[in-house]
PDB file of N, CA and C in Angstrom:
ATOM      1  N   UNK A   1     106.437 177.002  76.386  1.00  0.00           N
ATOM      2  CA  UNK A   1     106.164 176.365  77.660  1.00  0.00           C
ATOM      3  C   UNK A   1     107.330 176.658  78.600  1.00  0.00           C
ATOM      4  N   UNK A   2     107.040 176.687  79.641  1.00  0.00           N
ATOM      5  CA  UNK A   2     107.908 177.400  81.005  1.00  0.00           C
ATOM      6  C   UNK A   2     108.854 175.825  81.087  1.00  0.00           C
ATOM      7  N   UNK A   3     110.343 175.980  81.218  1.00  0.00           N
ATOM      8  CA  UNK A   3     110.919 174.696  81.424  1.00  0.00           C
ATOM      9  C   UNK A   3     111.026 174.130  82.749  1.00  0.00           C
ATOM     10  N   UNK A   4     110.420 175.513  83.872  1.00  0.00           N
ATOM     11  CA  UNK A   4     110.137 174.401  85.053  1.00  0.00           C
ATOM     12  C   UNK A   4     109.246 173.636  84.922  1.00  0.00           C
ATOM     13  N   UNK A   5     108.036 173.943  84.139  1.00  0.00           N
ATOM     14  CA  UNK A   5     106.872 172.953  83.891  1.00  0.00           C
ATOM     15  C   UNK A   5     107.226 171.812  83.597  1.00  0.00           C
ATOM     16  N   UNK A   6     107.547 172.241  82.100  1.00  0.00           N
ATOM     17  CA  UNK A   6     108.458 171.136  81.048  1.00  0.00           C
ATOM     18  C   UNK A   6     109.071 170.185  82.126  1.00  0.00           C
ATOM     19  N   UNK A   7     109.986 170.161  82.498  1.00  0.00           N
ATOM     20  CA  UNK A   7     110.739 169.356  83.912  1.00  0.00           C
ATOM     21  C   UNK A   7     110.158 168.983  84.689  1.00  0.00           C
ATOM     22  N   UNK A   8     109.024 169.533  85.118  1.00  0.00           N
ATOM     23  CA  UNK A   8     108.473 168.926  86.480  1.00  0.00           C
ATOM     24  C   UNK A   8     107.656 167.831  85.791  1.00  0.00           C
ATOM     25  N   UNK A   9     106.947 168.044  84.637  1.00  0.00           N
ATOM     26  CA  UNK A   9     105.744 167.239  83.865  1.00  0.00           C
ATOM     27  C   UNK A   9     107.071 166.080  83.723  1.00  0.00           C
ATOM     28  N   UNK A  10     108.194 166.275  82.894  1.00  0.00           N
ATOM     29  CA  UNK A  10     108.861 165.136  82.817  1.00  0.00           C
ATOM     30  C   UNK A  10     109.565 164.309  83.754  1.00  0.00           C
ATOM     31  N   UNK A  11     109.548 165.141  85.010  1.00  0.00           N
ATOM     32  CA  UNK A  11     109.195 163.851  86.267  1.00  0.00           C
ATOM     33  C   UNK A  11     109.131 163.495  86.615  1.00  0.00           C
ATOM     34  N   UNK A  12     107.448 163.685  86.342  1.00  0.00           N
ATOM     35  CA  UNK A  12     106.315 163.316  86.810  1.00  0.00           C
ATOM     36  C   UNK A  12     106.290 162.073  85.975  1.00  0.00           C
ATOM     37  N   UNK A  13     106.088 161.889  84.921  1.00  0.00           N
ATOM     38  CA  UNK A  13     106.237 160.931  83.826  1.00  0.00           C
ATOM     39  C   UNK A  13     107.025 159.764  83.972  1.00  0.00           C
ATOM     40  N   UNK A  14     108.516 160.397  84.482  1.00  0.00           N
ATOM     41  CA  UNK A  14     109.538 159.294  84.401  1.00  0.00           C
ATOM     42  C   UNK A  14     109.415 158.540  85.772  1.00  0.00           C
ATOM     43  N   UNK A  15     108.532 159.059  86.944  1.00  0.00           N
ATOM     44  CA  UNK A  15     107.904 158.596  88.175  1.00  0.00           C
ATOM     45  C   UNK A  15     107.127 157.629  87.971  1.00  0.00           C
ATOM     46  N   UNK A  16     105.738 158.123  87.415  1.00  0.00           N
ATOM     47  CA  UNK A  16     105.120 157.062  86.996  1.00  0.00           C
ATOM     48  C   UNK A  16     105.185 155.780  86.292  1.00  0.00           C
ATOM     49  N   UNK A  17     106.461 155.991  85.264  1.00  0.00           N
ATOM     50  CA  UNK A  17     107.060 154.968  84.122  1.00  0.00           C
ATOM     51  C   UNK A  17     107.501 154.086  85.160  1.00  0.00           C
ATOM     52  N   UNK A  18     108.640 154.277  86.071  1.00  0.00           N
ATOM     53  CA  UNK A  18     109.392 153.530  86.602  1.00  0.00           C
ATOM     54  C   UNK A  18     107.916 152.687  87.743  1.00  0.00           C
ATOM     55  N   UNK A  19     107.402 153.314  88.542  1.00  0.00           N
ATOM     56  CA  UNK A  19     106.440 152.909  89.448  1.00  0.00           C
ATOM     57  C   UNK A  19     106.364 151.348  88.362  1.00  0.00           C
ATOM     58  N   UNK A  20     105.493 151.773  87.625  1.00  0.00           N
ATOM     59  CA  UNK A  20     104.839 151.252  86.929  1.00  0.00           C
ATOM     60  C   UNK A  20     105.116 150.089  86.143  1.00  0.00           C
ATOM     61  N   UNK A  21     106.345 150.025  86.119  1.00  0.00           N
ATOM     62  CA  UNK A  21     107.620 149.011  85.433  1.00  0.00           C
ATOM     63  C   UNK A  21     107.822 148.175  86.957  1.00  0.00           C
ATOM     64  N   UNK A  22     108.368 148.915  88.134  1.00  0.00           N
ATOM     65  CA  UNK A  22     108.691 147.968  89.472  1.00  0.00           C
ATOM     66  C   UNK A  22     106.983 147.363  89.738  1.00  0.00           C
ATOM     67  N   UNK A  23     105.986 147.847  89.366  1.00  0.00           N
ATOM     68  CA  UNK A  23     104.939 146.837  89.980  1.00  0.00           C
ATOM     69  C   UNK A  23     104.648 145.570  89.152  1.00  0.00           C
ATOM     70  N   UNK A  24     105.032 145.986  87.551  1.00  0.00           N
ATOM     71  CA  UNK A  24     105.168 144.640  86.797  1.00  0.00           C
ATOM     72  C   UNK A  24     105.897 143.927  87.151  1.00  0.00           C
ATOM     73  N   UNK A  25     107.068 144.335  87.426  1.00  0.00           N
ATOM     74  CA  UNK A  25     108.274 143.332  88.081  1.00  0.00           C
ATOM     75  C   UNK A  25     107.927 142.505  88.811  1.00  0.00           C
ATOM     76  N   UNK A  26     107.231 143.197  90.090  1.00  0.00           N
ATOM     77  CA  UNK A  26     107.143 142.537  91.550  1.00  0.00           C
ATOM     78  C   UNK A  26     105.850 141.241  90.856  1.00  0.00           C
ATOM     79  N   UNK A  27     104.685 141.824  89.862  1.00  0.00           N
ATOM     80  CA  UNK A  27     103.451 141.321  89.734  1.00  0.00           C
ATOM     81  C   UNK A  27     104.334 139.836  88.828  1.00  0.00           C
ATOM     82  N   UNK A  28     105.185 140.049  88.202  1.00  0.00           N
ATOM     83  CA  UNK A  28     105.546 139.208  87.440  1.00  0.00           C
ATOM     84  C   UNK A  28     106.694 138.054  88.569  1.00  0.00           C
ATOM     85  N   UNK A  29     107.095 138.480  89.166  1.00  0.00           N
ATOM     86  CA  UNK A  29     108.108 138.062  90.547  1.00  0.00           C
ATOM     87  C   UNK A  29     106.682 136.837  91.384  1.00  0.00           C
ATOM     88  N   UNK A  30     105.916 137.558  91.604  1.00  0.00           N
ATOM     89  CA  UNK A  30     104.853 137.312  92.283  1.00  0.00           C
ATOM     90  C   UNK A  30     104.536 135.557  91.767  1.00  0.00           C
ATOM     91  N   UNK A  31     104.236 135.943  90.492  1.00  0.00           N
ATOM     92  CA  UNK A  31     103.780 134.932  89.257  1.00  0.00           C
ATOM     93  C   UNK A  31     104.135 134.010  88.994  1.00  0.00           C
ATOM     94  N   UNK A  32     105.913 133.644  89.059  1.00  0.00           N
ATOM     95  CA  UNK A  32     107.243 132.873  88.892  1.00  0.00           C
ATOM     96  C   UNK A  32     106.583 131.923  89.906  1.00  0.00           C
ATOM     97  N   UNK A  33     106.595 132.700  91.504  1.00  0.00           N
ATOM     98  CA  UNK A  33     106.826 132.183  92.280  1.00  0.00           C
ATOM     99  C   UNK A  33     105.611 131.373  92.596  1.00  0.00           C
ATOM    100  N   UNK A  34     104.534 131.676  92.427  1.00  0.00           N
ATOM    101  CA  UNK A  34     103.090 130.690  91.941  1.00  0.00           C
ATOM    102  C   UNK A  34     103.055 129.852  91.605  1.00  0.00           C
ATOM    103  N   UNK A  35     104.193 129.747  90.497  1.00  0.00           N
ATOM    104  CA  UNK A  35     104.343 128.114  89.550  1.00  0.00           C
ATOM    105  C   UNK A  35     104.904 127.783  89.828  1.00  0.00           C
ATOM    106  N   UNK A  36     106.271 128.303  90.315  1.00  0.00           N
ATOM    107  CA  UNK A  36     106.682 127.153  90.953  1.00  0.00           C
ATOM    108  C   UNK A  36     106.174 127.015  92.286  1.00  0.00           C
ATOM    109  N   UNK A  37     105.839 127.183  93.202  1.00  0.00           N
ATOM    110  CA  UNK A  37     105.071 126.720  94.198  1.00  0.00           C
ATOM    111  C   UNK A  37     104.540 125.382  93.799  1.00  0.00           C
ATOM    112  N   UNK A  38     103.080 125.785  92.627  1.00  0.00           N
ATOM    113  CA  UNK A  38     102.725 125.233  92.252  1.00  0.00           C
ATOM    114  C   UNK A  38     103.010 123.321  91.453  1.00  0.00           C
ATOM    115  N   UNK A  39     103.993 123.811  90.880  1.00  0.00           N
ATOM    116  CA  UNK A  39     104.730 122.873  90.645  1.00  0.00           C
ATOM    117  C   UNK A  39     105.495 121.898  91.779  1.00  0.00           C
ATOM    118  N   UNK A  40     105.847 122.435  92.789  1.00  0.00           N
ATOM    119  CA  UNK A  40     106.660 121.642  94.089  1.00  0.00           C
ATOM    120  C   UNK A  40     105.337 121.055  94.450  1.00  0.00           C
ATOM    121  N   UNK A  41     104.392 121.428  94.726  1.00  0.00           N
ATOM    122  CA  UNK A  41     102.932 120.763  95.322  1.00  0.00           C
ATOM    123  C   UNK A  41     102.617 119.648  94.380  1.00  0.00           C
ATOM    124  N   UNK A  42     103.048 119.650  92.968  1.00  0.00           N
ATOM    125  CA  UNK A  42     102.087 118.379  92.356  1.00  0.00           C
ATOM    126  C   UNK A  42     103.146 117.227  92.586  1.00  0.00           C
ATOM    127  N   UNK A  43     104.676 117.972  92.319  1.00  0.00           N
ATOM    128  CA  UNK A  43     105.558 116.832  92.982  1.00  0.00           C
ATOM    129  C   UNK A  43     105.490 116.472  94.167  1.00  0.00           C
ATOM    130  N   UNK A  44     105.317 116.638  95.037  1.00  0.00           N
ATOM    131  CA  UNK A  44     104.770 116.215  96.528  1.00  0.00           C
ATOM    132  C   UNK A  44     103.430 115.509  96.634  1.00  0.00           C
ATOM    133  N   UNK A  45     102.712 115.811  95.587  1.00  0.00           N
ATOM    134  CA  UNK A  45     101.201 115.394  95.517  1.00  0.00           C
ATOM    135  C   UNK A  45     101.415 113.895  94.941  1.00  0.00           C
ATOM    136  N   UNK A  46     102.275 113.688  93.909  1.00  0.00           N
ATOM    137  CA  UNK A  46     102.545 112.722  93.115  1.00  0.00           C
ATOM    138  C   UNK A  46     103.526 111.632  93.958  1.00  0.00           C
ATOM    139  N   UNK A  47     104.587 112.553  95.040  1.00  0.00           N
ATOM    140  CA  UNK A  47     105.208 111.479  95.918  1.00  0.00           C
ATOM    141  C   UNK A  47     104.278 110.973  96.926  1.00  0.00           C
ATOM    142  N   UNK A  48     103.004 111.665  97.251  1.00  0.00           N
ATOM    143  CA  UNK A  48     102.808 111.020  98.461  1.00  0.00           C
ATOM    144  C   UNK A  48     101.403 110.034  97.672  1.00  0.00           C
ATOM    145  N   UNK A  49     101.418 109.993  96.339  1.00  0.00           N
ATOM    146  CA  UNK A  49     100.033 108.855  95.909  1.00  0.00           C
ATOM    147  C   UNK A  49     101.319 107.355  95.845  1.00  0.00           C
ATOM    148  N   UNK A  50     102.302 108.081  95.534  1.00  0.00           N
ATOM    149  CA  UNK A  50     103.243 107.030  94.771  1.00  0.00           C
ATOM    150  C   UNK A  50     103.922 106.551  96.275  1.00  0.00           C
ATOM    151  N   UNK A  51     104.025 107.028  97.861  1.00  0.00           N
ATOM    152  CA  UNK A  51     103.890 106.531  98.587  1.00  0.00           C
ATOM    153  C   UNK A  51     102.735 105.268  99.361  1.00  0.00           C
ATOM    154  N   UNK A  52     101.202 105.713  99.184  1.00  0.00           N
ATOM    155  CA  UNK A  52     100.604 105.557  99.495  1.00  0.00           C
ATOM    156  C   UNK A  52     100.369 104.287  98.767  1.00  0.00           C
ATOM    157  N   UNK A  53     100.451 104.003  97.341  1.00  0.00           N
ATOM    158  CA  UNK A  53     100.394 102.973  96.564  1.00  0.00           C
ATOM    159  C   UNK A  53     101.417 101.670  97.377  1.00  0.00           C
ATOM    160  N   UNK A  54     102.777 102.060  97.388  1.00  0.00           N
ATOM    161  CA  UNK A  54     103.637 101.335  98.472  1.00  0.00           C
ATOM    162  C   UNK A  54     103.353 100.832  99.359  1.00  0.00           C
ATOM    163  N   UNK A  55     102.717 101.531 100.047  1.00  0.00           N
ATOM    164  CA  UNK A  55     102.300 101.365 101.478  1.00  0.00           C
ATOM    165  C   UNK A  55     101.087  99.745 101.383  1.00  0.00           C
ATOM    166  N   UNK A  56     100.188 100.143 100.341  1.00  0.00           N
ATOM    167  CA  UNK A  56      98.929  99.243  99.893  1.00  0.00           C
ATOM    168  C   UNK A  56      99.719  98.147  99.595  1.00  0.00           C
ATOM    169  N   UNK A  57     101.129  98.269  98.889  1.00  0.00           N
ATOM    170  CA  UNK A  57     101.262  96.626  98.436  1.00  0.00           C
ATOM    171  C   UNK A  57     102.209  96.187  99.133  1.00  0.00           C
ATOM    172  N   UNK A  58     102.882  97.213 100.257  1.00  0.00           N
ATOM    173  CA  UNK A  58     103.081  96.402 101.474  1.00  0.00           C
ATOM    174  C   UNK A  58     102.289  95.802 102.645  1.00  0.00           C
ATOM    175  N   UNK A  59     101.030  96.654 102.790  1.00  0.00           N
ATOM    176  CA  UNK A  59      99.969  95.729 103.594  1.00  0.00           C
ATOM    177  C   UNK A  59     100.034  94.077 102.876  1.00  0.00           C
ATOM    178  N   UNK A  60      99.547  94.395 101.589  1.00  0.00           N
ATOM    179  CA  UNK A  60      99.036  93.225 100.865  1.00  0.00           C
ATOM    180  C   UNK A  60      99.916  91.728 101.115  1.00  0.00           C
ATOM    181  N   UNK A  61     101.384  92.569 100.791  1.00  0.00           N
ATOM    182  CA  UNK A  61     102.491  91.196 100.913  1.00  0.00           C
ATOM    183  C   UNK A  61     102.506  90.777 102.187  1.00  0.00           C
ATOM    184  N   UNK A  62     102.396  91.769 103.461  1.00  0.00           N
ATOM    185  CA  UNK A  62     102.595  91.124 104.516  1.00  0.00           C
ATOM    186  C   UNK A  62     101.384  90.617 105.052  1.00  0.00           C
ATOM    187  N   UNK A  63     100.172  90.604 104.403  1.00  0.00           N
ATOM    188  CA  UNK A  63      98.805  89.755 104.182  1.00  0.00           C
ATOM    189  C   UNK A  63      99.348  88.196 103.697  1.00  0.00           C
ATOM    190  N   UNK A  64      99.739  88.189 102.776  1.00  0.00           N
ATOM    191  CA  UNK A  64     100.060  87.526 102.450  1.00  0.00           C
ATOM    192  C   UNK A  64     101.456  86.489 102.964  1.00  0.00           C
ATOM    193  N   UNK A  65     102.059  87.181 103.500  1.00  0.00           N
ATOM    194  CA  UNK A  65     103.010  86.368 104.214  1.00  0.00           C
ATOM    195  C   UNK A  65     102.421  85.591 105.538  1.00  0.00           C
ATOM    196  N   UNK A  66     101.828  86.667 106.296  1.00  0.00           N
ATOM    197  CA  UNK A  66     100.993  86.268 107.421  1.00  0.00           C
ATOM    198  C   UNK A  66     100.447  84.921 107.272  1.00  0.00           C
ATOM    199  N   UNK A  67      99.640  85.074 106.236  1.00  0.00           N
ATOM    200  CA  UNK A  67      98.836  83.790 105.863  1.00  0.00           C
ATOM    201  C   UNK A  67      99.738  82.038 105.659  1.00  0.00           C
ATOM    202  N   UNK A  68     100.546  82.697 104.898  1.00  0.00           N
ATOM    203  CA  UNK A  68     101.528  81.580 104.269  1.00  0.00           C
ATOM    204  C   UNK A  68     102.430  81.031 105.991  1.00  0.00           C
ATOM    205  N   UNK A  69     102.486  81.700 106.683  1.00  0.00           N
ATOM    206  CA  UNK A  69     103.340  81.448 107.504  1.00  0.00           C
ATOM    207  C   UNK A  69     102.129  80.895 108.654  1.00  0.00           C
ATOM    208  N   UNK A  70     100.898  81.115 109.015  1.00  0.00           N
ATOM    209  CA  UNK A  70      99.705  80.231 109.470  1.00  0.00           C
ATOM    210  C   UNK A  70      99.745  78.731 108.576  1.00  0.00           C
ATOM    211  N   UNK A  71      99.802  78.988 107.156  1.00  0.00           N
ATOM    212  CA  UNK A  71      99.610  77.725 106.581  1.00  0.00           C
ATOM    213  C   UNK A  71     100.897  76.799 107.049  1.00  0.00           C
ATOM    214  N   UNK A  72     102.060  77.317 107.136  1.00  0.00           N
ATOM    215  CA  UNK A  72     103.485  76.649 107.390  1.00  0.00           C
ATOM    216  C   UNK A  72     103.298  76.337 108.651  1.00  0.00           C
ATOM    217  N   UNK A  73     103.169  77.132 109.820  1.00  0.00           N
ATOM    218  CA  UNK A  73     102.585  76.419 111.439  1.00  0.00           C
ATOM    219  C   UNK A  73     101.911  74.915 110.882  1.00  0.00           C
ATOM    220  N   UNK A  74     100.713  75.394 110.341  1.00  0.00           N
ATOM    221  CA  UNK A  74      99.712  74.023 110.697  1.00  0.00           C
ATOM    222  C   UNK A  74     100.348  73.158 109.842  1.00  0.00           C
ATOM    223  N   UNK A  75     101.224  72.976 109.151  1.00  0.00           N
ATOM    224  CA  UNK A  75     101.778  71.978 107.950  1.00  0.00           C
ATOM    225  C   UNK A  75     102.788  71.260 109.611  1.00  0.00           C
ATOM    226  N   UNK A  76     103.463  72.300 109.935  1.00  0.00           N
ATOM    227  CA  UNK A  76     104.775  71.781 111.150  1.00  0.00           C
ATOM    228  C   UNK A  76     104.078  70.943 112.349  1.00  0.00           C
ATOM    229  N   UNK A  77     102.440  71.669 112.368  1.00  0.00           N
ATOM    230  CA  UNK A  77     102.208  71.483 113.508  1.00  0.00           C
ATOM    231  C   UNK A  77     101.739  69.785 113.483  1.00  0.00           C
ATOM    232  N   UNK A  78     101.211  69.551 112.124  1.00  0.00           N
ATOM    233  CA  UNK A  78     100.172  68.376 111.412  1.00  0.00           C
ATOM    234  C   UNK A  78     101.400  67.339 111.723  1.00  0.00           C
ATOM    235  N   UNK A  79     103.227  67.814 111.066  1.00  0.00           N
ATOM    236  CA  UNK A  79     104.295  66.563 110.790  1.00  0.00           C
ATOM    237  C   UNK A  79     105.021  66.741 112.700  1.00  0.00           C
ATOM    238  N   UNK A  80     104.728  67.712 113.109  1.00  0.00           N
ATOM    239  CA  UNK A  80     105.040  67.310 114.885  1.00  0.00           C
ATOM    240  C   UNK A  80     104.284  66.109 115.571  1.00  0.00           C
ATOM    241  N   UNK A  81     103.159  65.968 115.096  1.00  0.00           N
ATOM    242  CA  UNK A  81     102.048  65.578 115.740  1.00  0.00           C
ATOM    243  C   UNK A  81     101.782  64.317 115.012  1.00  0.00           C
ATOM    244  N   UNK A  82     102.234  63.860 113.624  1.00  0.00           N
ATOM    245  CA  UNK A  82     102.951  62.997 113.233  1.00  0.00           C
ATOM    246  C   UNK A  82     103.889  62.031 113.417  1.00  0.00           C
ATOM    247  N   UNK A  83     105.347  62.897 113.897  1.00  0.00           N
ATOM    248  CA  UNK A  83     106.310  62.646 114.120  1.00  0.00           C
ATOM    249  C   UNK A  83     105.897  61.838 115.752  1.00  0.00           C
ATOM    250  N   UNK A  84     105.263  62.151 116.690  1.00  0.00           N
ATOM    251  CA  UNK A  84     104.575  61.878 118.013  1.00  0.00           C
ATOM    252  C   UNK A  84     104.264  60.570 117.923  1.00  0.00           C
ATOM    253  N   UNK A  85     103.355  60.641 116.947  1.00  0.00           N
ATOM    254  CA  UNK A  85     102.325  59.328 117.077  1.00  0.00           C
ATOM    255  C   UNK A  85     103.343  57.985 116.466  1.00  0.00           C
ATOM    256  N   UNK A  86     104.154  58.695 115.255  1.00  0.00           N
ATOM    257  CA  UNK A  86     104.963  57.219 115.121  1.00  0.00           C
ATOM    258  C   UNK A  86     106.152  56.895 115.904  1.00  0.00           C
ATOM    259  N   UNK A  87     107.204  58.135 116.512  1.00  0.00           N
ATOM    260  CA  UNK A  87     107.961  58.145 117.521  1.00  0.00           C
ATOM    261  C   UNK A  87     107.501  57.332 119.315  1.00  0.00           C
TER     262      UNK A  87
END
């Protein structure tokens, strides 16, 4: 076999090898970066339920305060109006 052949065929070969190795790289680079993506999204997904839960049982308490503090008026308002009639 002619060794310019020989040489050129080998390359050709060692062209393709390498190509072929940098597109796994990049495909595998690519891949990393998927999961973790992936992964930052469920943590964000998970902060904003674990926000949202917060949020619900702060409505709730300040439901609840609201109320308690209507009941405390009319208790003040009942011993003002009390305080009136025997004053």
């Amino acid at each position: 076999m002619n060794p310019e052949v020989w040489g050129m065929n080998f390359a050709l070969v060692m062209f393709a090898l390498i190509t072929v190795l940098i597109a796994v790289v990049v495909w595998q680079g690519f891949a990393i970066w998927r999961a973790r993506a992936s992964a930052r999204e469920e943590a964000y997904r998970k902060l904003a339920e674990q926000s949202t839960a917060a949020q619900r049982r702060t409505a709730e308490e300040q439901q609840t305060i609201s109320e308690d503090l209507g009941d405390l008026r009319t208790q003040v308002a009942a011993i003002e109006k009390l305080l009136r009639d025997v004053g």
